[in-house]
C-alpha atoms as a PDB file:
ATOM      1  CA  UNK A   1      -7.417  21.016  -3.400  1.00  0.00           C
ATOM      2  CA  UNK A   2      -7.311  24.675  -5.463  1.00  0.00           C
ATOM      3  CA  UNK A   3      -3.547  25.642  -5.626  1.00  0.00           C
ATOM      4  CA  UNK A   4      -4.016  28.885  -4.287  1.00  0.00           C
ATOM      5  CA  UNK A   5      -5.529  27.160  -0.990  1.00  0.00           C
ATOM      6  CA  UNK A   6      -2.328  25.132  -0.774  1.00  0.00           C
ATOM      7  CA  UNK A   7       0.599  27.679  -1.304  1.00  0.00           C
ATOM      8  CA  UNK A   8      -1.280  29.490   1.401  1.00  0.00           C
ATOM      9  CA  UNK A   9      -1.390  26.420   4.134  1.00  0.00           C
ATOM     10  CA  UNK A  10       2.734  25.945   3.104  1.00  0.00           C
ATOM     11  CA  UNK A  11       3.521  29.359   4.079  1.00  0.00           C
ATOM     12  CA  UNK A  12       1.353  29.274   7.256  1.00  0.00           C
ATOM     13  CA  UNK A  13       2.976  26.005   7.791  1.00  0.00           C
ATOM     14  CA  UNK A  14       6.369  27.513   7.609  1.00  0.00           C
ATOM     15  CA  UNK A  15       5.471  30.734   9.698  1.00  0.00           C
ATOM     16  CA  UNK A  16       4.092  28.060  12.562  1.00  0.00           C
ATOM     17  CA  UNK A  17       7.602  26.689  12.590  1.00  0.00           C
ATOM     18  CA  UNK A  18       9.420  29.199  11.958  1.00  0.00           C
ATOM     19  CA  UNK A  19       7.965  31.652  15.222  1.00  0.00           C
ATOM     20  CA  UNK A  20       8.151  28.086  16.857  1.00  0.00           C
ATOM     21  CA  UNK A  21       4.319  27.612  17.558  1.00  0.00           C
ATOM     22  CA  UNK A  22       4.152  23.834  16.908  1.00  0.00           C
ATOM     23  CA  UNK A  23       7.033  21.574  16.096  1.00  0.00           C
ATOM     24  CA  UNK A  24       7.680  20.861  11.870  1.00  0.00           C
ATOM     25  CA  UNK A  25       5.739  17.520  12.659  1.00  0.00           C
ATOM     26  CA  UNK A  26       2.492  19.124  14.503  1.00  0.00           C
ATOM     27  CA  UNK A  27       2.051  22.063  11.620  1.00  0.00           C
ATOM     28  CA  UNK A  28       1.615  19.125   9.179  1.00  0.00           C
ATOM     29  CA  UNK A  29      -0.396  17.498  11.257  1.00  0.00           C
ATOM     30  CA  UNK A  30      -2.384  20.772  11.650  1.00  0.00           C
ATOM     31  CA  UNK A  31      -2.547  21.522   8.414  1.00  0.00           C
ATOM     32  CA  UNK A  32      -3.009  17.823   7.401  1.00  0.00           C
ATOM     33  CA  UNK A  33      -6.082  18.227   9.313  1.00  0.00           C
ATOM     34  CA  UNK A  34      -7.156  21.562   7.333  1.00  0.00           C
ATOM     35  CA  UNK A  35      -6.654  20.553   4.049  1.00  0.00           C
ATOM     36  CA  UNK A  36      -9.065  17.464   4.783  1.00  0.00           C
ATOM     37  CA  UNK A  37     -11.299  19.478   6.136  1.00  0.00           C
ATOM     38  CA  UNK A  38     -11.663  21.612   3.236  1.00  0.00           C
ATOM     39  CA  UNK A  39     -11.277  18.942   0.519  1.00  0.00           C
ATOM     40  CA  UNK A  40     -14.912  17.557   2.380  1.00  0.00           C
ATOM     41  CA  UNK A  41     -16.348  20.851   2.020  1.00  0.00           C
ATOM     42  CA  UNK A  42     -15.743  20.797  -1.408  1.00  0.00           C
ATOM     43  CA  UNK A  43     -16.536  17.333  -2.393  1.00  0.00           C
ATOM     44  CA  UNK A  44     -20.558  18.750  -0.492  1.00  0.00           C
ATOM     45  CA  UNK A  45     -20.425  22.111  -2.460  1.00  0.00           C
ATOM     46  CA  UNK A  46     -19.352  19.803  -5.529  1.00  0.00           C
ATOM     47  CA  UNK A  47     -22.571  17.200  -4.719  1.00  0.00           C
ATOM     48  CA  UNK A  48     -24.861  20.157  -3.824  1.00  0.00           C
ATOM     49  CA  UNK A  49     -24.530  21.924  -6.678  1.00  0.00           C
ATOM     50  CA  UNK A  50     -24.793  18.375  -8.952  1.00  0.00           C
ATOM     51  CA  UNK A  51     -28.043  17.935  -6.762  1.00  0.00           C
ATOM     52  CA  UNK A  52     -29.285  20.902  -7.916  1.00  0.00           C
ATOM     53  CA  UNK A  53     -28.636  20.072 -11.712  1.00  0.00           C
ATOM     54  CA  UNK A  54     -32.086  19.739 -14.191  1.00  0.00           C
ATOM     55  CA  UNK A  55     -32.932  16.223 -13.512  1.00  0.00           C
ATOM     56  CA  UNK A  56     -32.155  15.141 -17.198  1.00  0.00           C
ATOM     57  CA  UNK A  57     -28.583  17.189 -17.138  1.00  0.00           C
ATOM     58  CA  UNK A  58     -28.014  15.783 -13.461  1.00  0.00           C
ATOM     59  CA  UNK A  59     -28.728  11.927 -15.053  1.00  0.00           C
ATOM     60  CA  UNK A  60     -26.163  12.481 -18.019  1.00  0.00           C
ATOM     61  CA  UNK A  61     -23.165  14.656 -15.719  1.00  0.00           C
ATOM     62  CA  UNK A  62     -23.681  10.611 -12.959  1.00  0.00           C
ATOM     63  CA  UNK A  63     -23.526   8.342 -15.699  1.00  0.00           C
ATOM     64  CA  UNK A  64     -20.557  10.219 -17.005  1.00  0.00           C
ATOM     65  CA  UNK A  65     -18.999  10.916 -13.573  1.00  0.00           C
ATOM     66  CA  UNK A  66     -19.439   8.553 -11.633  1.00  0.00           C
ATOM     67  CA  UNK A  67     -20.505   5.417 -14.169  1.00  0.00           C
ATOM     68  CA  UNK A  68     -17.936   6.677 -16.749  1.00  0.00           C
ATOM     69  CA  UNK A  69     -20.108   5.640 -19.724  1.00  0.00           C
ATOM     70  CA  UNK A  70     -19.264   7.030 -22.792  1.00  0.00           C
ATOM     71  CA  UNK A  71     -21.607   9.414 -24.581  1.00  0.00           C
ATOM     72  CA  UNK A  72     -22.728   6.785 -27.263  1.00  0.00           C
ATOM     73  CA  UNK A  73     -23.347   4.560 -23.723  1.00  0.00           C
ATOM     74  CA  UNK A  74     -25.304   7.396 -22.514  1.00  0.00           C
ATOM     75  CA  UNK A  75     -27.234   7.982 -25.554  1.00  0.00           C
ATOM     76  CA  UNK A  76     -28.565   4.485 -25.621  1.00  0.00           C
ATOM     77  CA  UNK A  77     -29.106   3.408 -22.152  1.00  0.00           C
ATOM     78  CA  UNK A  78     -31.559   7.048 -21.821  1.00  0.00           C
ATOM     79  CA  UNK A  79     -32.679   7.085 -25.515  1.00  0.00           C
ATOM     80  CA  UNK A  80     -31.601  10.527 -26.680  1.00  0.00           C
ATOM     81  CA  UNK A  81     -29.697  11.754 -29.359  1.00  0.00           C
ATOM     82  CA  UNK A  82     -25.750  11.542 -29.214  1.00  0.00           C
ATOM     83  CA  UNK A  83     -25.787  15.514 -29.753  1.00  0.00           C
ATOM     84  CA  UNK A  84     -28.279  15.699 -26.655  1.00  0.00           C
ATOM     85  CA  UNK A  85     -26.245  13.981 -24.135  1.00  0.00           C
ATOM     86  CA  UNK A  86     -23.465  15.520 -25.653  1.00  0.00           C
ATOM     87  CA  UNK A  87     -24.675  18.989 -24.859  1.00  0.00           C
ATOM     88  CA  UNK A  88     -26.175  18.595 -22.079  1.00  0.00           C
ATOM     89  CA  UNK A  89     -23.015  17.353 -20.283  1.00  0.00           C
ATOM     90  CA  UNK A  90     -21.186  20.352 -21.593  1.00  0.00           C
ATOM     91  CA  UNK A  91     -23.818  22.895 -20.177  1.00  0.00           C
ATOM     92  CA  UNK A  92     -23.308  20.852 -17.054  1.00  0.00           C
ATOM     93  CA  UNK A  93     -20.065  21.113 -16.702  1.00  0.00           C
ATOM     94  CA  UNK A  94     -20.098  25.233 -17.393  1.00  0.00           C
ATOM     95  CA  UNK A  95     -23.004  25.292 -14.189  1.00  0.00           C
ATOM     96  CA  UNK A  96     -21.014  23.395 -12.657  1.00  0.00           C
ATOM     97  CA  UNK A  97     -17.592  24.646 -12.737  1.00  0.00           C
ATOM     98  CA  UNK A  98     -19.206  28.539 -12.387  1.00  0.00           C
ATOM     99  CA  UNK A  99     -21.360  27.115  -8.908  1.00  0.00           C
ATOM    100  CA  UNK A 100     -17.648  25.957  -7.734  1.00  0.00           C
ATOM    101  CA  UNK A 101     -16.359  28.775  -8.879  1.00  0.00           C
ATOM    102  CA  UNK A 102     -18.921  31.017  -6.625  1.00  0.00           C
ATOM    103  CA  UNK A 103     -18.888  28.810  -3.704  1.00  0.00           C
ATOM    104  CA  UNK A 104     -15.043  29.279  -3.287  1.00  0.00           C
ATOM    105  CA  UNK A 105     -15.003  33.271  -3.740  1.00  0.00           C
END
């Protein structure tokens, strides 16, 4: 989760307790609860936006990901040049990181 997003959830954590709303143990369930909830909306803006990658960028960004082959690995198991995969994973990662980026503004 962003570190923003959590130093927020502590102090509404603490303010829960503290005006005695809900016991220590039922705020962190609460917000337990919350921070799951927005981890899994993350993890589908984080798939969407892969999903919506150029089909050759979206190959290279899952077998880095989620195969973790190395670029040379890459390179041979789709036939292109190391330099290809190479930038083709960076521009992926900028789209990427800027969709994310959006998504949680």
């Amino acid at each position: 989760m962003i570190k923003k997003h959590q130093t927020t959830l502590n102090l509404y954590k603490d303010q829960l307790v503290k005006e005695e709303i809900l016991t220590e143990d039922e705020a962190k369930n609460k917000i337990s609860d919350f921070k799951e909830f927005l981890d899994n909306e993350l993890r589908k803006a984080v798939n969407q936006a892969i999903e919506q990658l150029p089909p050759r960028c979206q190959a290279i960004y899952k077998l880095s990901r989620f195969e973790e082959l190395s670029y040379k690995e890459i390179s041979n198991r789709l036939e292109l040049p190391l330099n290809t995969v190479k930038v083709t994973l960076l521009r992926a990662k900028k789209v990427l990181a800027q969709k994310i980026t959006n998504h949680e503004e």
